[in-house]
N, C-alpha and C. Protein backbone atom coordinates (compact mmCIF):
# COMPACT_ATOMS: atom_id res chain seq x y z
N UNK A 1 28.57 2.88 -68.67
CA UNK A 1 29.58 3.60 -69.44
C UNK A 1 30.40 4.59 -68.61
N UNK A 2 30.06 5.12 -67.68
CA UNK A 2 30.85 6.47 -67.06
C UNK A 2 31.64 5.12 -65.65
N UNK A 3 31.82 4.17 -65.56
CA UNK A 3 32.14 3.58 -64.52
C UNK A 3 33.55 3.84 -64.83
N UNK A 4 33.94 3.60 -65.71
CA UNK A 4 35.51 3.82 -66.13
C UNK A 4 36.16 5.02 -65.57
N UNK A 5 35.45 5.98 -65.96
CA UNK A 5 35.99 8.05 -65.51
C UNK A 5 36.46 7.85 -63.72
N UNK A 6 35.73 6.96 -63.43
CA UNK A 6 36.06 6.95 -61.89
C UNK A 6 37.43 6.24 -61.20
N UNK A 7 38.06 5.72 -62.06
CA UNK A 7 38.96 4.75 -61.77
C UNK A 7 40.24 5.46 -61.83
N UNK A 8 41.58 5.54 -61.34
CA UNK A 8 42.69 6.21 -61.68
C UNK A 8 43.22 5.37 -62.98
N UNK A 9 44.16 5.95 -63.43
CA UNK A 9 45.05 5.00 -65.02
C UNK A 9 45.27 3.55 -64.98
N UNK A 10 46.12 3.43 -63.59
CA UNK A 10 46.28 1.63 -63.54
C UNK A 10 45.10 0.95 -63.53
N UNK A 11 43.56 1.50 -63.70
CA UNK A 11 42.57 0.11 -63.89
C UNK A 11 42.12 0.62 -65.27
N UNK A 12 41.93 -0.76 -65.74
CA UNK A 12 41.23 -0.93 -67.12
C UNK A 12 39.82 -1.38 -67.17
N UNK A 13 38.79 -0.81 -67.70
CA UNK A 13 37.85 -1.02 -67.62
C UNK A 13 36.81 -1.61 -68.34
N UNK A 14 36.53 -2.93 -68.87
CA UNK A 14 36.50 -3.70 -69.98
C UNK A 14 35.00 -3.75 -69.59
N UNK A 15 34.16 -3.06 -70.63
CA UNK A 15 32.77 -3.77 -70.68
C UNK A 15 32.02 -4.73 -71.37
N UNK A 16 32.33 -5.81 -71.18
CA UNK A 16 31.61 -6.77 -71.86
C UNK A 16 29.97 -6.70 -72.09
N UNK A 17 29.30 -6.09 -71.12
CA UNK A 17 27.85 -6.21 -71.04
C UNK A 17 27.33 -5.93 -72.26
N UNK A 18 26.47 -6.61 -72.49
CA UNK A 18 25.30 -6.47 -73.59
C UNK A 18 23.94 -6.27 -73.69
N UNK A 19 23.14 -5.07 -74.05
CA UNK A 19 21.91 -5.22 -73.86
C UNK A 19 21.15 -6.50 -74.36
N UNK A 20 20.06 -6.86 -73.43
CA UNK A 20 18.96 -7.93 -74.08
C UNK A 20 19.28 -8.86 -73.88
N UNK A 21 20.71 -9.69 -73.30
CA UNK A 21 21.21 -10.57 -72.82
C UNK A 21 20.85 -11.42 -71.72
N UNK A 22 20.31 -12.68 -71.17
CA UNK A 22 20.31 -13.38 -69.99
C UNK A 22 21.52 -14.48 -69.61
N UNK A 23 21.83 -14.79 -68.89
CA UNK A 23 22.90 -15.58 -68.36
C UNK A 23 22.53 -17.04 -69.35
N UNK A 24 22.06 -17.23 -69.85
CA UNK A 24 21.73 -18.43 -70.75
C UNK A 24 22.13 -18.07 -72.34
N UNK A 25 21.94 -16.71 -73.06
CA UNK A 25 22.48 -16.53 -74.17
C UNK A 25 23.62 -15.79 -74.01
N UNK A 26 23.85 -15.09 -72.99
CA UNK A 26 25.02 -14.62 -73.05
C UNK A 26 26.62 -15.69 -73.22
N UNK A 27 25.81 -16.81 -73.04
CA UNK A 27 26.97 -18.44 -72.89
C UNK A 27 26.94 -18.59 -74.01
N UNK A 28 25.11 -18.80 -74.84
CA UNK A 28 25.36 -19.30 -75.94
C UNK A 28 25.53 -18.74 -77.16
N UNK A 29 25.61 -17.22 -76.89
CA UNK A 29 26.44 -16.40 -78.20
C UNK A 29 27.42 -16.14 -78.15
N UNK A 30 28.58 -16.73 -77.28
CA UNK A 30 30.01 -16.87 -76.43
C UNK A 30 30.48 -15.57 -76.41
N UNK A 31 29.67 -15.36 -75.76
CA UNK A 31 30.02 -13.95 -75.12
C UNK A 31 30.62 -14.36 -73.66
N UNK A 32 30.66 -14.97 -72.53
CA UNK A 32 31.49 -15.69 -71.71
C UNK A 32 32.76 -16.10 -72.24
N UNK A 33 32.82 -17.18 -72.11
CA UNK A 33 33.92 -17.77 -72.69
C UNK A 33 35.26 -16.54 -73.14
N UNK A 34 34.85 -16.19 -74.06
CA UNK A 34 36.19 -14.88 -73.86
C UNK A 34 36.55 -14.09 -73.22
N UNK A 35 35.67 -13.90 -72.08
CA UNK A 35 36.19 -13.15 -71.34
C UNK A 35 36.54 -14.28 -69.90
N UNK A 36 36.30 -15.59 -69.59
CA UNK A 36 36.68 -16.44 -69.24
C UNK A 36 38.25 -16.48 -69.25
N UNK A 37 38.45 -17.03 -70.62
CA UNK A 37 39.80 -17.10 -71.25
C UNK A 37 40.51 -15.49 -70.93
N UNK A 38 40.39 -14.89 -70.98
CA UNK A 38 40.98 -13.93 -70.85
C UNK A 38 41.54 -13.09 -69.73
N UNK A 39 40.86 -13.83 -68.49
CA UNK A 39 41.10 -13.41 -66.94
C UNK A 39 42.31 -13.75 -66.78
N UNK A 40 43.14 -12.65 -66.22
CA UNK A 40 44.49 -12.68 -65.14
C UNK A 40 44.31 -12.41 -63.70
N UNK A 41 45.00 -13.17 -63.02
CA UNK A 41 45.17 -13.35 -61.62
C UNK A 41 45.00 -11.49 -61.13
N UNK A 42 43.69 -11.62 -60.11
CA UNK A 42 43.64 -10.25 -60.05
C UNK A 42 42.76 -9.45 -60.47
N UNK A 43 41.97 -9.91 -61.71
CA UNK A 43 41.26 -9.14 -62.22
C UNK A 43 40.12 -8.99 -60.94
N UNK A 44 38.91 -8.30 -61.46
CA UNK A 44 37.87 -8.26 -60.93
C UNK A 44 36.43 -8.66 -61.78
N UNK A 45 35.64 -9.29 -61.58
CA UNK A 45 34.44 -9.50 -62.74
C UNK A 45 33.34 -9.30 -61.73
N UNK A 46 32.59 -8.22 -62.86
CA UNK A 46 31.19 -7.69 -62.17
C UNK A 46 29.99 -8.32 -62.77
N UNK A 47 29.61 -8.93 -62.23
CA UNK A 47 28.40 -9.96 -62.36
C UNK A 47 27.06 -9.60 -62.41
N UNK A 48 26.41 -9.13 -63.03
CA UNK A 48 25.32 -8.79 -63.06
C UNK A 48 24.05 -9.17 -64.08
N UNK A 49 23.18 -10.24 -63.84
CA UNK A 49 22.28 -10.66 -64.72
C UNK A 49 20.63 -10.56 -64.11
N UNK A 50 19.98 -10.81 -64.57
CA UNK A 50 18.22 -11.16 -64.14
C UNK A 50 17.37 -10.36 -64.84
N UNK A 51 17.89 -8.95 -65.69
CA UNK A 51 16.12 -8.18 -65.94
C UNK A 51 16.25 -9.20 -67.30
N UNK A 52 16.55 -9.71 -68.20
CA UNK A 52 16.14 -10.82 -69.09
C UNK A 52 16.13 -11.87 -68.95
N UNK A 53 16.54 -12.50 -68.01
CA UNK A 53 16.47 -13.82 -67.43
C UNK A 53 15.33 -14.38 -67.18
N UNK A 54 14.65 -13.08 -66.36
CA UNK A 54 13.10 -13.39 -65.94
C UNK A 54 11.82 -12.96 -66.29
N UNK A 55 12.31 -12.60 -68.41
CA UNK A 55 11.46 -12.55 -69.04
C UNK A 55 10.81 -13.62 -69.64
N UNK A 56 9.77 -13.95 -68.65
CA UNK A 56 8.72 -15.30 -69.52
C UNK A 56 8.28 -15.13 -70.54
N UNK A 57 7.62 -13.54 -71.17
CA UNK A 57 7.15 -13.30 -72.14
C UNK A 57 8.10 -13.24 -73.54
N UNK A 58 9.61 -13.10 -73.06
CA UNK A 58 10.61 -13.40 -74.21
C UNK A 58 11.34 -14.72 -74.07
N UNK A 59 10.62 -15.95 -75.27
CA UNK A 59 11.41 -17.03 -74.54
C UNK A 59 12.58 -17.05 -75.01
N UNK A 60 13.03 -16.49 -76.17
CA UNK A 60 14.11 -16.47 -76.75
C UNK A 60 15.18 -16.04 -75.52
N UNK A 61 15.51 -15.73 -74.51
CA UNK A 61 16.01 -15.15 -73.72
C UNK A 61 15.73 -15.81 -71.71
N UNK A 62 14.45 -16.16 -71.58
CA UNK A 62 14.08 -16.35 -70.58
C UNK A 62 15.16 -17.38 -70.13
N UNK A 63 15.11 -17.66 -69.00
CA UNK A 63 16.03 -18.81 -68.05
C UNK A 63 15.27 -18.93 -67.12
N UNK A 64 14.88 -20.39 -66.15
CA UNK A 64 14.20 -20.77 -65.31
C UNK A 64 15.48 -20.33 -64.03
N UNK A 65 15.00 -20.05 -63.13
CA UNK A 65 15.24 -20.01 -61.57
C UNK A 65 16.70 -21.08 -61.42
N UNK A 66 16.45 -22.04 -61.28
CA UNK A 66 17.40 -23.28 -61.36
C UNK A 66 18.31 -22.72 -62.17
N UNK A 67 18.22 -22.33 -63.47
CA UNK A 67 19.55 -22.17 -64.40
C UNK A 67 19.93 -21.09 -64.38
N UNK A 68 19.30 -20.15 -63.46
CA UNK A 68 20.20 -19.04 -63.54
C UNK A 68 20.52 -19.11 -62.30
N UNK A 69 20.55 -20.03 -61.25
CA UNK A 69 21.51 -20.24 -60.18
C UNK A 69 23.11 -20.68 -61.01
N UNK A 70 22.35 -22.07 -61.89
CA UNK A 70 23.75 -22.52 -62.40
C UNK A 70 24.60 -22.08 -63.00
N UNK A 71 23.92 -21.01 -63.98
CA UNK A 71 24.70 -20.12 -65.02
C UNK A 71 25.59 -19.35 -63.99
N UNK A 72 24.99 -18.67 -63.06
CA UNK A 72 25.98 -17.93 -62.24
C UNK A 72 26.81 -18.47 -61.43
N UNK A 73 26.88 -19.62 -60.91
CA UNK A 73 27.59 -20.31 -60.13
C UNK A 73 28.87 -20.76 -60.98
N UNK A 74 29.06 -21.00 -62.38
CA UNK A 74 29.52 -21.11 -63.65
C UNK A 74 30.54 -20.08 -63.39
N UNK A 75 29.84 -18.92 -63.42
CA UNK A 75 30.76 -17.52 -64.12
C UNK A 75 31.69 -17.16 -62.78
N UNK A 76 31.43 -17.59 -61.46
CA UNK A 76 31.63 -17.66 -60.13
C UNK A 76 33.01 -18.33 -60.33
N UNK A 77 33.23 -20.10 -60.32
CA UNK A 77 33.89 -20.80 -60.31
C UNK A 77 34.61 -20.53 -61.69
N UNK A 78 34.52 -20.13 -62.95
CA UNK A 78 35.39 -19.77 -64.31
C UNK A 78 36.55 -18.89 -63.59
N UNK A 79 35.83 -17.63 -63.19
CA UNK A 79 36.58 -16.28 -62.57
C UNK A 79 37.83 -17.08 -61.34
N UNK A 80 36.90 -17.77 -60.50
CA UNK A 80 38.09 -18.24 -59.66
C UNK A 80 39.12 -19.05 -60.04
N UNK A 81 38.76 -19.94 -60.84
CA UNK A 81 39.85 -20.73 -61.49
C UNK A 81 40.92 -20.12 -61.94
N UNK A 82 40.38 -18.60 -62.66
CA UNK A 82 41.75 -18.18 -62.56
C UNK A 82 42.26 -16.86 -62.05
N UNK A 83 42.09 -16.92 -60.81
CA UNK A 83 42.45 -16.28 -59.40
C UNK A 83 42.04 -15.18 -59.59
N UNK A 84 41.28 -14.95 -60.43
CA UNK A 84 40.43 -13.48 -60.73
C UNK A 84 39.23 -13.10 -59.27
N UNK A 85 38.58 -12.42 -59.56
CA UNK A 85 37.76 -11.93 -58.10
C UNK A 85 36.30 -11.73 -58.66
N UNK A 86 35.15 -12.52 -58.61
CA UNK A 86 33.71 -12.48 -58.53
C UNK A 86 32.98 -11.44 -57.98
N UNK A 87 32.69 -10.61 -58.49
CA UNK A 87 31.43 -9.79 -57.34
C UNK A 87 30.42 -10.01 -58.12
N UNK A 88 28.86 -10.60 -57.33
CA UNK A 88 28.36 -10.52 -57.44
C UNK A 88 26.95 -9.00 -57.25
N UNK A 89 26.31 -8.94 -58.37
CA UNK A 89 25.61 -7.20 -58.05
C UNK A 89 23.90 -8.18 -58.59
N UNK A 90 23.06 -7.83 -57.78
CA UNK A 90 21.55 -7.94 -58.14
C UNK A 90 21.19 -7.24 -58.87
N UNK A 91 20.30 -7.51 -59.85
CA UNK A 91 19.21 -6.40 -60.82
C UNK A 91 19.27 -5.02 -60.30
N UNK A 92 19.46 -3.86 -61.18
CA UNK A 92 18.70 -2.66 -61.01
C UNK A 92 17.63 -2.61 -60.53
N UNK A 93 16.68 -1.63 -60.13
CA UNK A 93 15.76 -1.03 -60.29
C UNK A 93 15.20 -0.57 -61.17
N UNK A 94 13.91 -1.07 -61.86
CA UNK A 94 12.94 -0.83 -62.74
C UNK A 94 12.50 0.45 -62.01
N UNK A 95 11.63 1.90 -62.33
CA UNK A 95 11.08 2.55 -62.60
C UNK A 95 9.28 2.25 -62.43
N UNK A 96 9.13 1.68 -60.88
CA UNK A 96 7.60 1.66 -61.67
C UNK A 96 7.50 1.35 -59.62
N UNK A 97 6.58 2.48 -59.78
CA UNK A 97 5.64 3.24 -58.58
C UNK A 97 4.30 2.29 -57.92
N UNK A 98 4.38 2.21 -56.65
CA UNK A 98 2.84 1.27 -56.20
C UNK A 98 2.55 2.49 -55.80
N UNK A 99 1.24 2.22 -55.41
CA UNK A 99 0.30 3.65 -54.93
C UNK A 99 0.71 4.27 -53.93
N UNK A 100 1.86 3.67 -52.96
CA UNK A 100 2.16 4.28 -52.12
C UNK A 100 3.37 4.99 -52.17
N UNK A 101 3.60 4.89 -53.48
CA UNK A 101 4.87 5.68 -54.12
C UNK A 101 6.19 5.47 -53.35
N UNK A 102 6.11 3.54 -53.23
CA UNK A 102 7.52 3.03 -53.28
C UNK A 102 7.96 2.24 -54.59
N UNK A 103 8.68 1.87 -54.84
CA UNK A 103 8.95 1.32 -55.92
C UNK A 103 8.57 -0.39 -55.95
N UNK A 104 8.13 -0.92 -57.05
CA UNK A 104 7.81 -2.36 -57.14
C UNK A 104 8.86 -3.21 -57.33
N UNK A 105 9.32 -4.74 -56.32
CA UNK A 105 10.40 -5.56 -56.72
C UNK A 105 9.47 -6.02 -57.99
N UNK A 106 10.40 -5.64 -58.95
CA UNK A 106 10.11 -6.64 -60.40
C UNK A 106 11.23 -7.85 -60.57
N UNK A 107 12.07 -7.72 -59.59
CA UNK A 107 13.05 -9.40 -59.65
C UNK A 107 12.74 -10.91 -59.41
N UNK A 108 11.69 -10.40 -58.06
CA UNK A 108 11.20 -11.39 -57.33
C UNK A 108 12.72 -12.17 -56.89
N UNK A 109 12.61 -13.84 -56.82
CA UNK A 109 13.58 -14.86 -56.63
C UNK A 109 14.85 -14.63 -57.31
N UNK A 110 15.03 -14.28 -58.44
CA UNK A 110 16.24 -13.85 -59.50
C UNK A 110 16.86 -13.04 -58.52
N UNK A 111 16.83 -12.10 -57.50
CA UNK A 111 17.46 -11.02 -56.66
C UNK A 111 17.51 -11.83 -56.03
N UNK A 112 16.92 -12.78 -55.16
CA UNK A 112 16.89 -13.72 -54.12
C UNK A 112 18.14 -14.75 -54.44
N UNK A 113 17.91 -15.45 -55.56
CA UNK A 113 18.93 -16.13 -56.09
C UNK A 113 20.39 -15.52 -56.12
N UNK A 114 20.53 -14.64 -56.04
CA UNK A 114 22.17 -13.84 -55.98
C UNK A 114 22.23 -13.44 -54.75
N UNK A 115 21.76 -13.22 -54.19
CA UNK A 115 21.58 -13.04 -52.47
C UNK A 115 21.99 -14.53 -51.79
N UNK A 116 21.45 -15.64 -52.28
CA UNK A 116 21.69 -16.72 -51.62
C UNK A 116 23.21 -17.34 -52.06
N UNK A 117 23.46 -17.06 -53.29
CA UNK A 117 24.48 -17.82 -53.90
C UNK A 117 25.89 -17.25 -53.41
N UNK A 118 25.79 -15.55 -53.03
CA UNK A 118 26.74 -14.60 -51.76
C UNK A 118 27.21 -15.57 -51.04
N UNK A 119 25.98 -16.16 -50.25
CA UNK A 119 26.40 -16.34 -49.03
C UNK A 119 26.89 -18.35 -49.32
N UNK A 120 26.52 -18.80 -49.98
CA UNK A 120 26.52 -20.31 -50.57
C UNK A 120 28.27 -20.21 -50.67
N UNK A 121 28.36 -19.46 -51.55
CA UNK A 121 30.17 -19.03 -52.55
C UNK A 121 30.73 -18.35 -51.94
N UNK A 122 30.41 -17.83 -50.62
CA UNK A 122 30.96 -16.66 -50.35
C UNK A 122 31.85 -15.97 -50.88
N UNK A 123 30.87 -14.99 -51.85
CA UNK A 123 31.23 -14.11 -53.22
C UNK A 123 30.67 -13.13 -52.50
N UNK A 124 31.93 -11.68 -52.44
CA UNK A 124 31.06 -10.41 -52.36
C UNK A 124 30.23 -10.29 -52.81
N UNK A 125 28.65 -9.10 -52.98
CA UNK A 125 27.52 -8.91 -53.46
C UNK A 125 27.37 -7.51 -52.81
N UNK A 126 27.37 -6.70 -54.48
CA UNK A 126 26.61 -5.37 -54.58
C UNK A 126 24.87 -5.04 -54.60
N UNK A 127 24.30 -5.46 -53.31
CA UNK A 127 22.93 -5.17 -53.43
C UNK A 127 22.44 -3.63 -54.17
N UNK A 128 22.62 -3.96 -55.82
CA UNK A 128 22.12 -2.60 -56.33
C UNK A 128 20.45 -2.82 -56.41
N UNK A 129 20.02 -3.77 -56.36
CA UNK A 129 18.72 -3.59 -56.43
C UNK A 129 17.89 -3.00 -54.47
N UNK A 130 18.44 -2.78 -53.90
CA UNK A 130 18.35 -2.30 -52.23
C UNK A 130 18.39 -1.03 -52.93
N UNK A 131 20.10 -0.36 -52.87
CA UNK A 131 20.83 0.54 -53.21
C UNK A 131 19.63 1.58 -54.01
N UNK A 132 19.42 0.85 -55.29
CA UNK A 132 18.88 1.57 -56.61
C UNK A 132 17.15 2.18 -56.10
N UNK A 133 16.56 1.07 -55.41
CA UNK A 133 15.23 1.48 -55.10
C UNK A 133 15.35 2.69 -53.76
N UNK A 134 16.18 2.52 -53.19
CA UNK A 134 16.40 3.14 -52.38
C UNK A 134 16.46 4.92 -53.11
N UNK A 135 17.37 4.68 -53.84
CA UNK A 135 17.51 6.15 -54.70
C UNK A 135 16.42 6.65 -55.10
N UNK A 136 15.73 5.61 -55.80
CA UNK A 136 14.39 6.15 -57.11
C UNK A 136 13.81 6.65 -55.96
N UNK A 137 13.33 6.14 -54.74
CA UNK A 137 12.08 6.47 -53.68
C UNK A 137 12.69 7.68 -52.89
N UNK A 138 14.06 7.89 -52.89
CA UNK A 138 14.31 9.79 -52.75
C UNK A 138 14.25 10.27 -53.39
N UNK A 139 14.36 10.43 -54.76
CA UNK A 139 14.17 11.13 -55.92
C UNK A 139 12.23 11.19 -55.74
N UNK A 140 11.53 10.41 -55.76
CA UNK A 140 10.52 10.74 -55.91
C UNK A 140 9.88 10.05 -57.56
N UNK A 141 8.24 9.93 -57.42
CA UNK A 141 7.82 9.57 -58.73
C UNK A 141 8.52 10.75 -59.78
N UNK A 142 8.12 11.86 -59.77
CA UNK A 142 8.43 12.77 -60.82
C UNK A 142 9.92 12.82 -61.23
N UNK A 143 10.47 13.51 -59.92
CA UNK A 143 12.09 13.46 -60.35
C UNK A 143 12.93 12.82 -60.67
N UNK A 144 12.28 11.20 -60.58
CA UNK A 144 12.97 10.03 -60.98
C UNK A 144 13.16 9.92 -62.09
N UNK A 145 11.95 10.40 -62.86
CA UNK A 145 11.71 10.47 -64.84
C UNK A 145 13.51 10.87 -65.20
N UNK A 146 13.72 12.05 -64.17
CA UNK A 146 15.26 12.80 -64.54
C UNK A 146 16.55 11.54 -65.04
N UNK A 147 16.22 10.42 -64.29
CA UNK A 147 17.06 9.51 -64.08
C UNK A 147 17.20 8.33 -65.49
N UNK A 148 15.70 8.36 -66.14
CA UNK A 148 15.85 7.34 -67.19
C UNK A 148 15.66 7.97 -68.43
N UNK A 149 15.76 6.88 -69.59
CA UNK A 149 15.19 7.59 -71.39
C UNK A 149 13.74 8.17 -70.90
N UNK A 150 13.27 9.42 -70.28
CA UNK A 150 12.28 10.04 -70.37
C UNK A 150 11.92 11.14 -71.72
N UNK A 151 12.14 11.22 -72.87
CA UNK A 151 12.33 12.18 -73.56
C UNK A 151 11.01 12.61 -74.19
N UNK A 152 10.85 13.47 -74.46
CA UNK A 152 9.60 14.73 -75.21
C UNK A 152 9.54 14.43 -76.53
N UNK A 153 9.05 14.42 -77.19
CA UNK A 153 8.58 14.54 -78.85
C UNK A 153 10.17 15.80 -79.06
N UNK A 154 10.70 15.36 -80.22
CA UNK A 154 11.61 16.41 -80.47
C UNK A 154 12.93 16.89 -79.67
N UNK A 155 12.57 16.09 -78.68
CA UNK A 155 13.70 16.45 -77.48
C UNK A 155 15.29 15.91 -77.42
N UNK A 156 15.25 14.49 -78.08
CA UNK A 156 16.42 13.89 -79.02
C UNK A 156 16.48 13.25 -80.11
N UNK A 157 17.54 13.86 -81.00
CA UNK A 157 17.78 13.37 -82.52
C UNK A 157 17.61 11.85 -82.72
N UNK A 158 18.16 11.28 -81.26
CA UNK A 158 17.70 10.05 -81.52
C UNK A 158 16.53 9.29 -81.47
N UNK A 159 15.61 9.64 -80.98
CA UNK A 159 14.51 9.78 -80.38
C UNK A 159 13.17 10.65 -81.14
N UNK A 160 13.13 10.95 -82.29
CA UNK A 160 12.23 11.85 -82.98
C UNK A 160 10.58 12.09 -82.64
N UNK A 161 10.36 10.42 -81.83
CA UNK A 161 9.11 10.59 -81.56
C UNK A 161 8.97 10.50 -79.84
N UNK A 162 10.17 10.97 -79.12
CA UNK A 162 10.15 10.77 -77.40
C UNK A 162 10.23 9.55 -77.33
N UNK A 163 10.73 9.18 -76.11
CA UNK A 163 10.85 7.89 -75.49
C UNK A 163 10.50 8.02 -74.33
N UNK A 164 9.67 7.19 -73.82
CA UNK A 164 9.61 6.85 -72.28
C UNK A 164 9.80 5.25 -71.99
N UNK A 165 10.68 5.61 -71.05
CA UNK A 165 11.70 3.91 -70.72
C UNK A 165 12.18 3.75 -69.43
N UNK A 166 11.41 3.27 -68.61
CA UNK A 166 11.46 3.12 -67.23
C UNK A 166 12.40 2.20 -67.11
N UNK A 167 13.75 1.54 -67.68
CA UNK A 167 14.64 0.69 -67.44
C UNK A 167 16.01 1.22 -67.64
N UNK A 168 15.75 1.78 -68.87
CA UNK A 168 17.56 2.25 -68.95
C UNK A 168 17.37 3.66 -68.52
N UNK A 169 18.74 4.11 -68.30
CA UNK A 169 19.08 4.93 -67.65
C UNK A 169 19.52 6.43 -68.91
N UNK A 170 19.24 7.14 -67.90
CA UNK A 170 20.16 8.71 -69.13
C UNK A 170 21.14 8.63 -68.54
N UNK A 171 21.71 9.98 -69.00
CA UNK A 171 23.56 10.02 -68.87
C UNK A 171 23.52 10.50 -67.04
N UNK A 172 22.22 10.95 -66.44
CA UNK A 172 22.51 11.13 -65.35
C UNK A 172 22.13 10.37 -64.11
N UNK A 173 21.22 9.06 -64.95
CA UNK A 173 21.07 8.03 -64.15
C UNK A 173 22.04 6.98 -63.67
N UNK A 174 22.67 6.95 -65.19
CA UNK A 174 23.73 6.01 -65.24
C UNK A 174 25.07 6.35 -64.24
N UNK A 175 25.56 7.95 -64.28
CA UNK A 175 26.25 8.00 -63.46
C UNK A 175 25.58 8.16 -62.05
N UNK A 176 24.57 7.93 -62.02
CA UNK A 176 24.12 7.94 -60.03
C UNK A 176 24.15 6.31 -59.94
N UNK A 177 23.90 5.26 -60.84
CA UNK A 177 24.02 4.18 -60.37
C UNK A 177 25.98 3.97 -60.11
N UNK A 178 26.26 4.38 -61.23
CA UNK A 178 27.45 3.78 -60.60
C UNK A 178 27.95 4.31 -59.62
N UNK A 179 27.63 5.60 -58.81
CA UNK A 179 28.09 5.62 -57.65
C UNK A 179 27.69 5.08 -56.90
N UNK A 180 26.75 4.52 -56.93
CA UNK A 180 25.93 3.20 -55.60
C UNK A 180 26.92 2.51 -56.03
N UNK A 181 27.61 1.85 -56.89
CA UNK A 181 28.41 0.75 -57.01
C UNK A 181 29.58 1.47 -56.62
N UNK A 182 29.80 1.88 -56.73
CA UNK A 182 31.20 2.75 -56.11
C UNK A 182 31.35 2.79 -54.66
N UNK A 183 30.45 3.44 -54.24
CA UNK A 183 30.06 3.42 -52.40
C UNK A 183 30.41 2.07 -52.03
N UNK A 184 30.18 0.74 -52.90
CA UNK A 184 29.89 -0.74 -52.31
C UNK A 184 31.02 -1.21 -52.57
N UNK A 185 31.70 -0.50 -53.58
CA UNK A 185 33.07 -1.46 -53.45
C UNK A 185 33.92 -0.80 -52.47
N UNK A 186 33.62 0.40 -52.00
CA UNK A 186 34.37 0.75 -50.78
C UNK A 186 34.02 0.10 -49.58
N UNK A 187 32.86 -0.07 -49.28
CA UNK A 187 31.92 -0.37 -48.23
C UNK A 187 32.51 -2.29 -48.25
N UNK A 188 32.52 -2.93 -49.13
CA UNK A 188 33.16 -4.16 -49.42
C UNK A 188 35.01 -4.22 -48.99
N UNK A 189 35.38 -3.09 -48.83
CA UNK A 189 37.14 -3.17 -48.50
C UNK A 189 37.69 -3.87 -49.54
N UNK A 190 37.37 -3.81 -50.85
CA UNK A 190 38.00 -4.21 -52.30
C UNK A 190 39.40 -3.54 -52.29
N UNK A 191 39.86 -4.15 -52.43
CA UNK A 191 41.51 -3.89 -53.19
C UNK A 191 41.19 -2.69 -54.25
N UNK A 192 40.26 -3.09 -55.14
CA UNK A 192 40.12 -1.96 -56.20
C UNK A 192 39.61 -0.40 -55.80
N UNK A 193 39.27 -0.29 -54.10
CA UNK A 193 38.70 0.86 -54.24
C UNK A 193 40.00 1.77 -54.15
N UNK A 194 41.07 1.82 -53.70
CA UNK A 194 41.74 1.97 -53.50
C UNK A 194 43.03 2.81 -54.99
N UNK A 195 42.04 2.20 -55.77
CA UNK A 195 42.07 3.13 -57.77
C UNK A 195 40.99 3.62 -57.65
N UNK A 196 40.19 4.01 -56.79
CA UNK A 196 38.99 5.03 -57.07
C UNK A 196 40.01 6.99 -57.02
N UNK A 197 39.00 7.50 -58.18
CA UNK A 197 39.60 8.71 -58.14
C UNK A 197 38.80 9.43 -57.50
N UNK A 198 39.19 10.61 -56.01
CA UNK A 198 38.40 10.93 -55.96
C UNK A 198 38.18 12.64 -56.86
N UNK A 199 37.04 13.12 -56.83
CA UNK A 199 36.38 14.22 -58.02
C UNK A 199 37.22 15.52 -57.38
N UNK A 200 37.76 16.16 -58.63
CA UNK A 200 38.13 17.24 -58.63
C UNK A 200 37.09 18.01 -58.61
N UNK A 201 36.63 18.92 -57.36
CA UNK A 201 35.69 19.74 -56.80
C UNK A 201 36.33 21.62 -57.08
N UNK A 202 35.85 22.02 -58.32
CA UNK A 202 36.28 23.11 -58.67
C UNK A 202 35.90 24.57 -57.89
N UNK A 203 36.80 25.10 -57.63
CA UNK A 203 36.62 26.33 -56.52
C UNK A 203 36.32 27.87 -57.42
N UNK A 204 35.19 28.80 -57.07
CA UNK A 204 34.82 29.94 -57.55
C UNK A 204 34.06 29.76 -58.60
């Protein structure tokens, strides 16, 4: 949500994403497709699928390895067809500590799979899952809590009985991820960084 604030006026910032979504229902509740149809020469599409993809325990949602190469290779070749621009971005970072207090790949092959398909399509690729673990393991086990739905009994209206949610993000996680994505589309020499705003840094 805060990816938009960063952009100057001439970019528009269209979020299609949907929670709970894998590259397999996101096709078949045509949620694609319109935004397919809807690409102009130029655009940019941020690609990002796998923490439901490579839920076995939800089959309603799950996708095998194989089809979520294809699904993405799909959304790859749609975008180019019409001269729009693919970036590919790997899974976040899950929230969850080994004893040696680095963070655990919970992607496995699904991160692997967008890593390979980069270099297959040669499609830019935002390694946020590098990027993201990288962050959580400076932040630390504790201070990381700062970063996701960590909340207290009473602590939000929405929330009456606390939440603890090692996946999504609070309002101050969310904006530290998107500056890892921000850093990468500079670091990538995108046309679009170039509408990045930079922060009015207030004096006294």
């Amino acid at each position: 949500m805060p990816f938009a604030y960063f952009f100057d006026s001439t970019i528009e910032v269209d979020n299609k994403a949907k929670n709970g979504r894998s590259t397999r229902t996101f096709i078949s509740e045509n949620r694609w497709q319109p935004v397919a149809d809807s690409l102009q020469e130029g655009d940019y599409v941020f690609i990002q699928f796998g923490h439901n993809d490579e839920s076995k325990e939800k089959t309603d949602r799950y996708v095998t390895p194989e089809q979520f190469k294809i699904n993405l290779t799909r959304f790859v070749n749609e975008t180019r067809a019409k001269k729009a621009n693919p970036i590919l971005i790997t899974a976040v970072a899950r929230r969850k500590f080994d004893s040696t207090n680095h963070i655990v790949d919970g992607h496995g092959v699904y991160t692997q799979i967008v890593r390979e398909l980069s270099k297959e399509l040669d499609v830019p690729m935002i390694d946020l899952q590098r990027t993201s673990t990288a962050l959580l393991e400076k932040w630390g086990v504790e201070n990381s809590k700062l970063l996701f739905l960590q909340l207290e009994k009473g602590e939000h209206p929405n929330y009456p009985d606390g939440k603890i949610d090692n996946t999504h993000f609070s309002e101050l996680g969310a904006r530290k991820i998107a500056q890892l994505v921000l850093e990468d589309i500079k670091k990538l020499n995108l046309e679009l960084a170039n509408h990045i705003v930079k922060p009015v840094v207030k004096k006294g």
